[in-house]
C-alpha atoms as a PDB file:
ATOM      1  CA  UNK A   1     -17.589 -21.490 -18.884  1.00  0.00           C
ATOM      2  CA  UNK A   2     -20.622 -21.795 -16.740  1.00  0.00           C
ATOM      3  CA  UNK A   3     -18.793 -25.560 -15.833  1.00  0.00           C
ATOM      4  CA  UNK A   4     -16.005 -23.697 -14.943  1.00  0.00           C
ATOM      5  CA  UNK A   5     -16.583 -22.326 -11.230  1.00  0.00           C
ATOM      6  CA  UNK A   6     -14.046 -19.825  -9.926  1.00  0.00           C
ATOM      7  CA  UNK A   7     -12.291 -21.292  -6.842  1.00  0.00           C
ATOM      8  CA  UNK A   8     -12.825 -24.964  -7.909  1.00  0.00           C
ATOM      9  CA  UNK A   9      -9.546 -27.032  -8.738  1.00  0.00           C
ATOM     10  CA  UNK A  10     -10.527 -29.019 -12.427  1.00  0.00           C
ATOM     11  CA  UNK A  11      -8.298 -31.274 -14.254  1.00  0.00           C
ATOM     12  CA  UNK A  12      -7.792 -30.168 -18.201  1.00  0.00           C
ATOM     13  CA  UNK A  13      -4.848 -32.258 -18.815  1.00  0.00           C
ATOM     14  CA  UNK A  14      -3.095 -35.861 -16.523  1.00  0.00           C
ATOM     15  CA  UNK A  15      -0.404 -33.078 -15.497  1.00  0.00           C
ATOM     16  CA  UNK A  16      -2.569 -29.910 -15.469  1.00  0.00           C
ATOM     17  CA  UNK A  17      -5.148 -28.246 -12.960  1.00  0.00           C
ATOM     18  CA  UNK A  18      -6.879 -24.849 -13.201  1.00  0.00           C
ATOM     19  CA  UNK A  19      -8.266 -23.057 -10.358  1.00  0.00           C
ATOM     20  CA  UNK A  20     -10.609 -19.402 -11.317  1.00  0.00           C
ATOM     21  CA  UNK A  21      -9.581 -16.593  -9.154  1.00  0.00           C
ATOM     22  CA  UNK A  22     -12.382 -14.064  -8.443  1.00  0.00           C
ATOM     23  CA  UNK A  23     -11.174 -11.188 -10.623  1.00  0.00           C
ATOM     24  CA  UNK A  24     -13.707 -11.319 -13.529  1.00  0.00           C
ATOM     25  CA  UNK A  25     -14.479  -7.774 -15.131  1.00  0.00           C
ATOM     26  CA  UNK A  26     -14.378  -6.580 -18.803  1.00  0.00           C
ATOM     27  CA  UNK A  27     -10.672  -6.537 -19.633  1.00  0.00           C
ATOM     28  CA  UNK A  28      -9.762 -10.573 -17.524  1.00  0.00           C
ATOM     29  CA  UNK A  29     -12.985 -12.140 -18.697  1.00  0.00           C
ATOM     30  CA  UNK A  30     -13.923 -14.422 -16.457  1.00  0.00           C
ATOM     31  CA  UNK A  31     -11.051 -13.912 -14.202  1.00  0.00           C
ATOM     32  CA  UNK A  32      -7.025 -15.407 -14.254  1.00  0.00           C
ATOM     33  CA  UNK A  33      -7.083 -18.637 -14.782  1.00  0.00           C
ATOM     34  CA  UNK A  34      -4.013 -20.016 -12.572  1.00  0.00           C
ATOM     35  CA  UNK A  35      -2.493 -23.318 -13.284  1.00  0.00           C
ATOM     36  CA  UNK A  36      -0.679 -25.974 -11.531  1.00  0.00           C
ATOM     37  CA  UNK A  37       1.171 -28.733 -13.199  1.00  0.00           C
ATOM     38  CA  UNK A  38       2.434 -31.969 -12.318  1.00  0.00           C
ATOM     39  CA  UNK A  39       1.091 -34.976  -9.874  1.00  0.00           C
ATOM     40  CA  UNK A  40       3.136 -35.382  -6.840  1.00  0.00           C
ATOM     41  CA  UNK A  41       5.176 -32.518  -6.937  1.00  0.00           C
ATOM     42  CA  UNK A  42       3.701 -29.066  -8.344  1.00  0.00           C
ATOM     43  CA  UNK A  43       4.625 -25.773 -10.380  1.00  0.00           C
ATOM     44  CA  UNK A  44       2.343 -23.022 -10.374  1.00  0.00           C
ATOM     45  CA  UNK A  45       2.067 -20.804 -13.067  1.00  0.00           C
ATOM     46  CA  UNK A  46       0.322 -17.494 -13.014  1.00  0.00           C
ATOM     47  CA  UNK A  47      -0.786 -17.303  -8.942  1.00  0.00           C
ATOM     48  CA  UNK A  48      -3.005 -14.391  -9.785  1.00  0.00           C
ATOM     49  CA  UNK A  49      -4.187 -11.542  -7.631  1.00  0.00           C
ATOM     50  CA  UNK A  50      -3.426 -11.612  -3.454  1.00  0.00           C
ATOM     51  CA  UNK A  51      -7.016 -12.513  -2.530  1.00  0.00           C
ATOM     52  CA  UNK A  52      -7.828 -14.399   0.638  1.00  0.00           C
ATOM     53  CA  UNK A  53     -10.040 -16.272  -1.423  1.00  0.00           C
ATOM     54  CA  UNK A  54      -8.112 -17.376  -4.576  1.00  0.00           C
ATOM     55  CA  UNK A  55      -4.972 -18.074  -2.219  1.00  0.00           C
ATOM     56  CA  UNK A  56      -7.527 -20.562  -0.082  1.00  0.00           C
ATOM     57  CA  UNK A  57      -8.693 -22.146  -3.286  1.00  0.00           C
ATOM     58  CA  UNK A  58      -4.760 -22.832  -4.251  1.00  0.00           C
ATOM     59  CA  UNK A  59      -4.128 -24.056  -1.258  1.00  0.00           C
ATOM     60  CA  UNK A  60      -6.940 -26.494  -1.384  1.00  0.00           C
ATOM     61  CA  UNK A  61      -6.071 -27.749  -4.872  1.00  0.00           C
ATOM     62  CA  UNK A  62      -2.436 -27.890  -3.875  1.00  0.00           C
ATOM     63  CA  UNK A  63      -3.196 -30.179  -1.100  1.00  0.00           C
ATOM     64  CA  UNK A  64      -0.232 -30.441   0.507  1.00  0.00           C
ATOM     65  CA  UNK A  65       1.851 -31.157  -2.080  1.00  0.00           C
ATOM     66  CA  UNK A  66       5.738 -30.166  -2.630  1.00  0.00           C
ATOM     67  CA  UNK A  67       5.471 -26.414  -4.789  1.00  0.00           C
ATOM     68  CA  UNK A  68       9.087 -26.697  -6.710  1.00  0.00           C
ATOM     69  CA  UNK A  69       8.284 -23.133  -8.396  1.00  0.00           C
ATOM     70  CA  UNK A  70       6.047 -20.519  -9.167  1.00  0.00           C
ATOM     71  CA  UNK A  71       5.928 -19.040 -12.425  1.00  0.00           C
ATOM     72  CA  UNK A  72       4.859 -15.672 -14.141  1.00  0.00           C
ATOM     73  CA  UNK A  73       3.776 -15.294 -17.795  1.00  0.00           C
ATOM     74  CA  UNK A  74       4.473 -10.906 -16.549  1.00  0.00           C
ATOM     75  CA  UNK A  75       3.366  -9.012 -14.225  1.00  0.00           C
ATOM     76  CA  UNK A  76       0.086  -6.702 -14.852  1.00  0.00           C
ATOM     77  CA  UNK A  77      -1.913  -7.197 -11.680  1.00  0.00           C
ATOM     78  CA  UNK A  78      -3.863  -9.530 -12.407  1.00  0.00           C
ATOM     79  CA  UNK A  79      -1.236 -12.408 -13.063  1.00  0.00           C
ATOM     80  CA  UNK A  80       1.620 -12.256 -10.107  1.00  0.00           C
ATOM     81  CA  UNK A  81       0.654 -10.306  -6.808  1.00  0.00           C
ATOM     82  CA  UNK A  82       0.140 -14.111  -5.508  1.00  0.00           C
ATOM     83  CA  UNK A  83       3.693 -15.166  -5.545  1.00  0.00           C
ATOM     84  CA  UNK A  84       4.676 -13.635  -3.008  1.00  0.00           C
ATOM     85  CA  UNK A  85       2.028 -14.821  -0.108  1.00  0.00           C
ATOM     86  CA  UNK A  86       2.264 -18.321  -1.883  1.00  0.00           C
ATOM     87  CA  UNK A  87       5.759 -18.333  -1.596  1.00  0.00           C
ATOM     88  CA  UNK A  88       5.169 -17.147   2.042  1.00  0.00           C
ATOM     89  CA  UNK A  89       2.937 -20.335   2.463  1.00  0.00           C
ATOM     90  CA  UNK A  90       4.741 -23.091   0.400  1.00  0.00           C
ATOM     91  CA  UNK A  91       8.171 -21.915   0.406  1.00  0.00           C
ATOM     92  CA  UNK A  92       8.728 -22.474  -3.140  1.00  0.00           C
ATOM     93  CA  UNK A  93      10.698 -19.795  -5.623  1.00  0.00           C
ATOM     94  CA  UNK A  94       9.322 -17.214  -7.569  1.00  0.00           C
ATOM     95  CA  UNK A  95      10.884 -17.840 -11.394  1.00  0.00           C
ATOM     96  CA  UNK A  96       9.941 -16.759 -14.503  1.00  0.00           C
ATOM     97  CA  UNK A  97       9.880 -13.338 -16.229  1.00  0.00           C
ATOM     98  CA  UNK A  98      12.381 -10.291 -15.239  1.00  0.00           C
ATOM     99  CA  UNK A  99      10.364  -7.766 -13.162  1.00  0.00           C
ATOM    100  CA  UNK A 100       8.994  -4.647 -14.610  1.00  0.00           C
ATOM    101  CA  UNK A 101       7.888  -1.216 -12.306  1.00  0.00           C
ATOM    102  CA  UNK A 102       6.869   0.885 -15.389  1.00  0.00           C
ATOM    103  CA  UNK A 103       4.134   3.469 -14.978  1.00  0.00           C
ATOM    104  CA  UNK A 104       1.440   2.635 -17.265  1.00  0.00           C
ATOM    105  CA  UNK A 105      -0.506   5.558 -19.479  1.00  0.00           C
ATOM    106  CA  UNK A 106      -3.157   3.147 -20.835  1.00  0.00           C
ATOM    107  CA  UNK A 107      -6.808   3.620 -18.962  1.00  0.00           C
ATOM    108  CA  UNK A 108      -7.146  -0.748 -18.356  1.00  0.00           C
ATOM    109  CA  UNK A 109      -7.940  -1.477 -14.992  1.00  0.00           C
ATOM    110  CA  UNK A 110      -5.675  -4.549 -15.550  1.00  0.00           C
ATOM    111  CA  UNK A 111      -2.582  -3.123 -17.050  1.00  0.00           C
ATOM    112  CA  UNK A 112      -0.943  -1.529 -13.733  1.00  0.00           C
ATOM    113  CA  UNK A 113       2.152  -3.345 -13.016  1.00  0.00           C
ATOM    114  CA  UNK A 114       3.087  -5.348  -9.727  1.00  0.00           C
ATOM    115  CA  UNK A 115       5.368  -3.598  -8.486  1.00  0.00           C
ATOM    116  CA  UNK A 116       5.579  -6.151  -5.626  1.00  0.00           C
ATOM    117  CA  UNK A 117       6.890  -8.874  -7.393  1.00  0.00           C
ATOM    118  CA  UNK A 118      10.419  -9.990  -6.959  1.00  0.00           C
ATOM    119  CA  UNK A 119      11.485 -13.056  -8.625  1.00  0.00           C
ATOM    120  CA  UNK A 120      14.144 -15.240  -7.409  1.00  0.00           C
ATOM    121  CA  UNK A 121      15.110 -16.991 -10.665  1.00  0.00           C
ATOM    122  CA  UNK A 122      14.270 -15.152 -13.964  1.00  0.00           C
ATOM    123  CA  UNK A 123      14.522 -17.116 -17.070  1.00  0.00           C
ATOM    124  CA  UNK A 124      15.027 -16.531 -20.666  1.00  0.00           C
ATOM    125  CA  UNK A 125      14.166 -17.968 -23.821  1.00  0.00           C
ATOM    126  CA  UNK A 126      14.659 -21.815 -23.466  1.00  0.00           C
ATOM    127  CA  UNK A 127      15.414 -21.794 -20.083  1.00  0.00           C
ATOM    128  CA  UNK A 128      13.375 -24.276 -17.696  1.00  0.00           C
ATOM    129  CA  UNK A 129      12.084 -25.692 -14.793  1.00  0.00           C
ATOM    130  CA  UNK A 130      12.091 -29.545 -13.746  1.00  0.00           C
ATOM    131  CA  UNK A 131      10.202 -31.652 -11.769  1.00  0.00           C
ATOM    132  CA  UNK A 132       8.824 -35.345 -11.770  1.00  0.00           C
ATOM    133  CA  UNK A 133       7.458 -36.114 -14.999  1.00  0.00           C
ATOM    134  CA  UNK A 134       7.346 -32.358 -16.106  1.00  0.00           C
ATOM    135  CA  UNK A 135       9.581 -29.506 -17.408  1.00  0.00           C
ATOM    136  CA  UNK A 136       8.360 -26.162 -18.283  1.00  0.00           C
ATOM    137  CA  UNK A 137      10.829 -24.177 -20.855  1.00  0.00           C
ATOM    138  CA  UNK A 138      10.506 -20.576 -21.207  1.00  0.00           C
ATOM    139  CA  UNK A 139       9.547 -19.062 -24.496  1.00  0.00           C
ATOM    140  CA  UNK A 140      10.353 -15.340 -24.601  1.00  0.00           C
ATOM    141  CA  UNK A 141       6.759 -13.779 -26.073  1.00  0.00           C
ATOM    142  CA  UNK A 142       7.825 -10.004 -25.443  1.00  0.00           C
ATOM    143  CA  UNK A 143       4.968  -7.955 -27.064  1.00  0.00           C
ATOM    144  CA  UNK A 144       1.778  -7.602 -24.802  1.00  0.00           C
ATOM    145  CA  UNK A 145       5.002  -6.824 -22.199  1.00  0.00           C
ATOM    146  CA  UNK A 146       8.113  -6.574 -22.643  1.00  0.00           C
ATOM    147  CA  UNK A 147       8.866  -9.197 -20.143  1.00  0.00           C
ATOM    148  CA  UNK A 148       6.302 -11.388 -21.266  1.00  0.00           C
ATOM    149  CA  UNK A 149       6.771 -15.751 -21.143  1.00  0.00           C
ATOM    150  CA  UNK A 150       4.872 -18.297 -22.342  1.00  0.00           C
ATOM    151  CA  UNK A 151       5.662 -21.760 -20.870  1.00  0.00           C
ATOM    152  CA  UNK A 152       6.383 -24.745 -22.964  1.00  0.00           C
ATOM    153  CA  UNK A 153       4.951 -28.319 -21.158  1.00  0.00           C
ATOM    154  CA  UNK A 154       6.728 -30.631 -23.753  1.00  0.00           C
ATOM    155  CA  UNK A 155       5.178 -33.661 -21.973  1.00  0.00           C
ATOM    156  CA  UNK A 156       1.682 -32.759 -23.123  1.00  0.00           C
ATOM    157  CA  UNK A 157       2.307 -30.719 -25.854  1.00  0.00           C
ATOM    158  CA  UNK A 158       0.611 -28.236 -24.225  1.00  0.00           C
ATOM    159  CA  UNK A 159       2.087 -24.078 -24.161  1.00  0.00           C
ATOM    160  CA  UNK A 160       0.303 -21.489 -21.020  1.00  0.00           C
ATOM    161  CA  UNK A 161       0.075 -18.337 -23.227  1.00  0.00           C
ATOM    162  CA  UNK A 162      -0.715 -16.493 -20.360  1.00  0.00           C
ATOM    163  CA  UNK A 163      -1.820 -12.453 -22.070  1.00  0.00           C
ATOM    164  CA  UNK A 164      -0.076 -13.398 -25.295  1.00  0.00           C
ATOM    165  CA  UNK A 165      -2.998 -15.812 -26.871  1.00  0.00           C
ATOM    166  CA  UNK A 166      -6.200 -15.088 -24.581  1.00  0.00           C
ATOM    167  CA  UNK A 167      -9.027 -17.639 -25.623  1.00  0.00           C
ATOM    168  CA  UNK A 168     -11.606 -14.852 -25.464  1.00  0.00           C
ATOM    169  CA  UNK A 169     -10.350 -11.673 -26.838  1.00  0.00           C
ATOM    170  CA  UNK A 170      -7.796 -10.125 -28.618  1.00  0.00           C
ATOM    171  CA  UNK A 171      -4.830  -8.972 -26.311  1.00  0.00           C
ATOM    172  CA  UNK A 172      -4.173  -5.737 -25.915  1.00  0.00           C
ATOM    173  CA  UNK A 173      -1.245  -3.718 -26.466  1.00  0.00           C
ATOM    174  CA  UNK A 174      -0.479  -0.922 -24.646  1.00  0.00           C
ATOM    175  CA  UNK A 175       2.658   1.326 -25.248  1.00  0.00           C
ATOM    176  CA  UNK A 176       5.085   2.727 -23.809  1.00  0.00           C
ATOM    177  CA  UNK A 177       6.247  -0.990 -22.488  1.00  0.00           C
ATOM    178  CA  UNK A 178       3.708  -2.638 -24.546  1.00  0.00           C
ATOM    179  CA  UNK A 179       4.643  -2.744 -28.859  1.00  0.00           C
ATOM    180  CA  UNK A 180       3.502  -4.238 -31.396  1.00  0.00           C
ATOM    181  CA  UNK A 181       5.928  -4.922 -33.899  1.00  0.00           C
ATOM    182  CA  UNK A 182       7.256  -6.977 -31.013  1.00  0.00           C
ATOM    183  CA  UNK A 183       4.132  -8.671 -30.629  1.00  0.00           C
ATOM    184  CA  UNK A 184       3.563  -9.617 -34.344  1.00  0.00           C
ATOM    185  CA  UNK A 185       7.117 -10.824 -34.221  1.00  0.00           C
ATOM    186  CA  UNK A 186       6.142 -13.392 -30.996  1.00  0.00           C
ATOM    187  CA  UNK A 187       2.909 -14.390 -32.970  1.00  0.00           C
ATOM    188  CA  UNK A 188       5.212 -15.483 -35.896  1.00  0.00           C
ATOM    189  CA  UNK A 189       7.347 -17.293 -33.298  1.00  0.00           C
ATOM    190  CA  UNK A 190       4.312 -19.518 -32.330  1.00  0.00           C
ATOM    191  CA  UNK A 191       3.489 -20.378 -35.697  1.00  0.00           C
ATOM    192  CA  UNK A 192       7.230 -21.611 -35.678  1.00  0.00           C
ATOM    193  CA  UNK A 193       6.254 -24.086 -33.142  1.00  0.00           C
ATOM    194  CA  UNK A 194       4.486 -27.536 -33.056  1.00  0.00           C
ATOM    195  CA  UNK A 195       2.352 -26.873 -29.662  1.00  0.00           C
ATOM    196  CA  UNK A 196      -0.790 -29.558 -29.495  1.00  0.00           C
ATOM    197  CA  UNK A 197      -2.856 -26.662 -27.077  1.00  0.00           C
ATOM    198  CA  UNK A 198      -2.959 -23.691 -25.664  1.00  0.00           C
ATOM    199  CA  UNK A 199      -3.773 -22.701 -22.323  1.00  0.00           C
ATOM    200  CA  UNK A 200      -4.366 -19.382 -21.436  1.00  0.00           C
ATOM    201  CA  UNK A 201      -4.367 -16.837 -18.570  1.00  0.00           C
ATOM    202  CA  UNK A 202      -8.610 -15.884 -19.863  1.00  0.00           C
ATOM    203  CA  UNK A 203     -10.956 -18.158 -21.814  1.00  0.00           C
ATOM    204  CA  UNK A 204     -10.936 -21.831 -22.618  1.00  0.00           C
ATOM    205  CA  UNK A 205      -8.155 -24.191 -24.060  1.00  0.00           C
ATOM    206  CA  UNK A 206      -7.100 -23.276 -27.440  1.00  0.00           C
ATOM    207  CA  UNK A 207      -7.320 -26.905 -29.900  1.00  0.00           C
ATOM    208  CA  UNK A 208      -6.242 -25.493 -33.134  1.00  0.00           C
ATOM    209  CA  UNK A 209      -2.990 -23.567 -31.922  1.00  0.00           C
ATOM    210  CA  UNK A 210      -1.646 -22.633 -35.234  1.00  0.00           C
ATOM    211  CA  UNK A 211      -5.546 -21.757 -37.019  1.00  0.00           C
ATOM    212  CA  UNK A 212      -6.080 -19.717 -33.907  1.00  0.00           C
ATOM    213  CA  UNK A 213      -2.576 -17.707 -34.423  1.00  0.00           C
ATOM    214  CA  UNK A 214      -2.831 -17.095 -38.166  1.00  0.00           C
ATOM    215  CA  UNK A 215      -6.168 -15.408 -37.142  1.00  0.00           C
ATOM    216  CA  UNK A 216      -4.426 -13.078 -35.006  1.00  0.00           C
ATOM    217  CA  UNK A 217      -1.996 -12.122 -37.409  1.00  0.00           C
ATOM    218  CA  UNK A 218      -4.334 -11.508 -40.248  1.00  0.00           C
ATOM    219  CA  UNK A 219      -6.634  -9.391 -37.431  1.00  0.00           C
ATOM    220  CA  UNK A 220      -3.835  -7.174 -36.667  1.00  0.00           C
ATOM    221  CA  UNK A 221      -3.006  -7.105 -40.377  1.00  0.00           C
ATOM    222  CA  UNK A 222      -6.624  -5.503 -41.092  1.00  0.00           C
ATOM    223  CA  UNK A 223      -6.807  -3.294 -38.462  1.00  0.00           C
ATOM    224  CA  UNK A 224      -4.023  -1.438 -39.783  1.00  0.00           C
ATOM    225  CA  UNK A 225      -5.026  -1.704 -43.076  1.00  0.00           C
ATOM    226  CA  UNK A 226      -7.985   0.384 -41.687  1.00  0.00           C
ATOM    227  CA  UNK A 227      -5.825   2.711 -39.894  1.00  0.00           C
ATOM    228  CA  UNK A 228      -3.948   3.961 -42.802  1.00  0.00           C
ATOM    229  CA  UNK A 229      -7.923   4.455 -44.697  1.00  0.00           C
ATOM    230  CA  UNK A 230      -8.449   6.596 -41.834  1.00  0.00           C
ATOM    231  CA  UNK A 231      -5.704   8.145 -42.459  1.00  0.00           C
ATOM    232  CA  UNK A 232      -6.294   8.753 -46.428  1.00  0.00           C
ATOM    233  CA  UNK A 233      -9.667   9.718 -45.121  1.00  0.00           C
ATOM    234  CA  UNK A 234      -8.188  12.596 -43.215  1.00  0.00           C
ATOM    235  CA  UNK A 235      -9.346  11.225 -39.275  1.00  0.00           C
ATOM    236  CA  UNK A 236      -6.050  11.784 -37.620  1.00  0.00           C
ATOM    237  CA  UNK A 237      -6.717  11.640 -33.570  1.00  0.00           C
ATOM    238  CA  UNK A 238      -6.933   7.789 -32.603  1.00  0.00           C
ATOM    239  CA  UNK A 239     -10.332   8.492 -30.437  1.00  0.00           C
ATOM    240  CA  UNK A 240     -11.865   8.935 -33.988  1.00  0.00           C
ATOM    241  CA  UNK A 241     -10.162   6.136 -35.609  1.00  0.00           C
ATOM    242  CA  UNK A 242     -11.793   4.324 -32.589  1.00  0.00           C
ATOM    243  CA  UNK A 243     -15.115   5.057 -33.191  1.00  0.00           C
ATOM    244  CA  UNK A 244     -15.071   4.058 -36.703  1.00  0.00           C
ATOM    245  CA  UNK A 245     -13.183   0.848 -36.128  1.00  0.00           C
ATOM    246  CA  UNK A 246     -15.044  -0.508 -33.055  1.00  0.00           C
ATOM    247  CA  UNK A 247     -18.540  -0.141 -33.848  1.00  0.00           C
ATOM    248  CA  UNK A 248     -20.756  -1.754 -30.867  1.00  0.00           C
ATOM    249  CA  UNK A 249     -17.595  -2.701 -28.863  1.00  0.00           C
ATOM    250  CA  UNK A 250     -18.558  -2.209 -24.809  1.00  0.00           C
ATOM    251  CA  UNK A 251     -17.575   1.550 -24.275  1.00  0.00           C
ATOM    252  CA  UNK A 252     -15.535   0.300 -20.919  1.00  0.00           C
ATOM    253  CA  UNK A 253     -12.885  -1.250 -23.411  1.00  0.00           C
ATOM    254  CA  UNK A 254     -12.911   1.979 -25.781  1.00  0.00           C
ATOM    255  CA  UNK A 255      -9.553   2.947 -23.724  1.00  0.00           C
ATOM    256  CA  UNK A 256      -8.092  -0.201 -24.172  1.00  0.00           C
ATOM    257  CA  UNK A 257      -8.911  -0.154 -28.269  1.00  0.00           C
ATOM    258  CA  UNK A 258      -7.009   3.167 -28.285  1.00  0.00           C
ATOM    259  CA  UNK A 259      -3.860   1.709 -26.858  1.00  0.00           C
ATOM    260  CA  UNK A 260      -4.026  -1.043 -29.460  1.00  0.00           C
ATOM    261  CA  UNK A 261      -4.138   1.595 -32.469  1.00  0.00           C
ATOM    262  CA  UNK A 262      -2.092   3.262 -30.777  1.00  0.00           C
ATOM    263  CA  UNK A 263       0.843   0.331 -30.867  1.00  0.00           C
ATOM    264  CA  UNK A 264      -0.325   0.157 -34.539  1.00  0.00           C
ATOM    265  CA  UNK A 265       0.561   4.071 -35.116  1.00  0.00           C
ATOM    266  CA  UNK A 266       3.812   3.658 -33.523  1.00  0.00           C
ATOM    267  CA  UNK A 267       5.011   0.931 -35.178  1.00  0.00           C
ATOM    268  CA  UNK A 268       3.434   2.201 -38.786  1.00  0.00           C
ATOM    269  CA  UNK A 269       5.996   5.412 -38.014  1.00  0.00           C
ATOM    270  CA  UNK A 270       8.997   3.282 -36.852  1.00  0.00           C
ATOM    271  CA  UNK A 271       8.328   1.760 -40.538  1.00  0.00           C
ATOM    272  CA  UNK A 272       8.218   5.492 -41.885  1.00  0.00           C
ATOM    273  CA  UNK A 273       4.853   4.985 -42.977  1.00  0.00           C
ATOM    274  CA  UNK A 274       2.522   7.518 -40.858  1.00  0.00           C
ATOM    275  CA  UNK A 275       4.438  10.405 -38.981  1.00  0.00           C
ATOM    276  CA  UNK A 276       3.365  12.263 -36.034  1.00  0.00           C
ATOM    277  CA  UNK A 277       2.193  11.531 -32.229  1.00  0.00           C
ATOM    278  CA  UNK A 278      -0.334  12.317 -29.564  1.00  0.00           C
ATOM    279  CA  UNK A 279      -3.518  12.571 -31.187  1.00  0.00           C
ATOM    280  CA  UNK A 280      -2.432  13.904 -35.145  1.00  0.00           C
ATOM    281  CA  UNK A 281      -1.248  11.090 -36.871  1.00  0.00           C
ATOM    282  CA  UNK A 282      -1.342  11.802 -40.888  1.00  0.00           C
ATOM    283  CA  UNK A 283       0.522   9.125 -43.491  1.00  0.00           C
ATOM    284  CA  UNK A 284       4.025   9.999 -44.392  1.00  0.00           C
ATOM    285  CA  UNK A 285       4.738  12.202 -47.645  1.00  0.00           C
END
């Protein structure tokens, strides 16, 4: 994405425009990628972290243009501090997902909620937001949060995955508020759907929406497929199982691998398939 400089509004689509915020680190790739739809009067969707910086670069690409709405896929820290100061500076709504102040266990950098946010509309599932030549309907993706959206732009074809599809990396999910039998059940809701692309929150345009999802589901499939031959294979604390299953992954994102097998233990003993908790997991008898 070397073409892709943070702070500089590019066009990806006639009614789409992504500007980089400066946020880049192991767990948001590059940074959040915030977007802003329509021509003569805007949304924006995912205003990103409350830096000076980013907030002059949206300002810049908004150019003085009507904001109807600003919209947020959830609220880690990374995706909605913004609203508020560009609320303060356009005067435009917050909408979107229900707010969430959960502590989070998980050792991401990322995953601390905003506890800042305060929406003025929340939608659900189907839901939307007009303006001239656009609408934006809400598509309830609960699973990497549980208040997590995904935004339909039916004009273009186009869905903003925000955390739910990243383009770079597999998205993590990170319990208590984070599950994954939620999350498989959202990825099966996509494959439902006739999306052209996908933009998301980190990485580039997805072009193959429902290639790129099947993936994902088979991915998630294996790893617990190599959970439960842990299991048989008597490791039993989820640090282990991470070593095994993440050979030569960056050891910064070891914490955020455990919260993922985690989710996978969890929902493997909702199913009655493993039993226990903390760090002995063994397979159920």
């Amino acid at each position: 994405m070397n073409d892709f400089p943070t702070g500089v509004a590019m066009a990806i689509d006639p009614l789409v425009t992504r500007v980089l915020a400066p946020n880049p680190s192991p767990f948001t790739y590059t940074g959040t990628q915030t977007y802003l739809v329509g021509t003569t009067e805007l949304a924006v969707i995912d205003p990103g972290p409350n830096e000076p910086q980013h907030l002059a670069a949206l300002t810049a690409a908004i150019a003085g243009r009507r904001v109807i709405a600003i919209l947020c896929t959830h609220t880690h820290r990374d995706h909605s501090p913004a609203a508020a100061p560009l609320k303060a500076l356009t005067g435009a709504p917050i909408v979107g997902c229900a707010p969430l102040s959960l502590a989070d266990a998980g050792p991401r950098a990322d995953a601390a909620f905003d506890t800042t946010y305060i929406p003025d509309r929340v939608l659900t599932d189907g839901e939307s937001v007009t303006g001239p030549g656009w609408t934006l309907i809400a598509v309830a993706t609960p699973g990497h949060t549980s208040n997590h959206l995904c935004f339909a732009l039916p004009e273009s074809g186009a869905l903003f995955t925000g955390d739910h599809v990243m383009g770079w990396s597999t998205t993590v999910v990170s319990p208590p508020d984070g599950d994954m039998a939620e999350f498989m059940v959202s990825l099966d809701k996509l494959m439902h759907r006739q999306d052209r692309i996908y933009f998301p929150a980190h990485g580039e345009p997805i072009e193959r929406p429902h290639r790129f999802v099947r993936g994902l589901i088979g991915h998630r499939k294996q790893r617990e497929g190599q959970i439960l031959r842990l299991l048989k294979a008597e490791v039993h604390a989820v640090p282990d199982m991470v070593a095994r299953m993440y050979a030569g992954l960056d050891p910064r994102l070891f914490g955020a691998a455990g919260r993922s097998v985690l989710a996978h233990l969890i929902d493997l003993r909702e199913r009655g398939v493993v039993v226990g908790g903390d760090d002995e997991w063994r397979i159920a008898a």
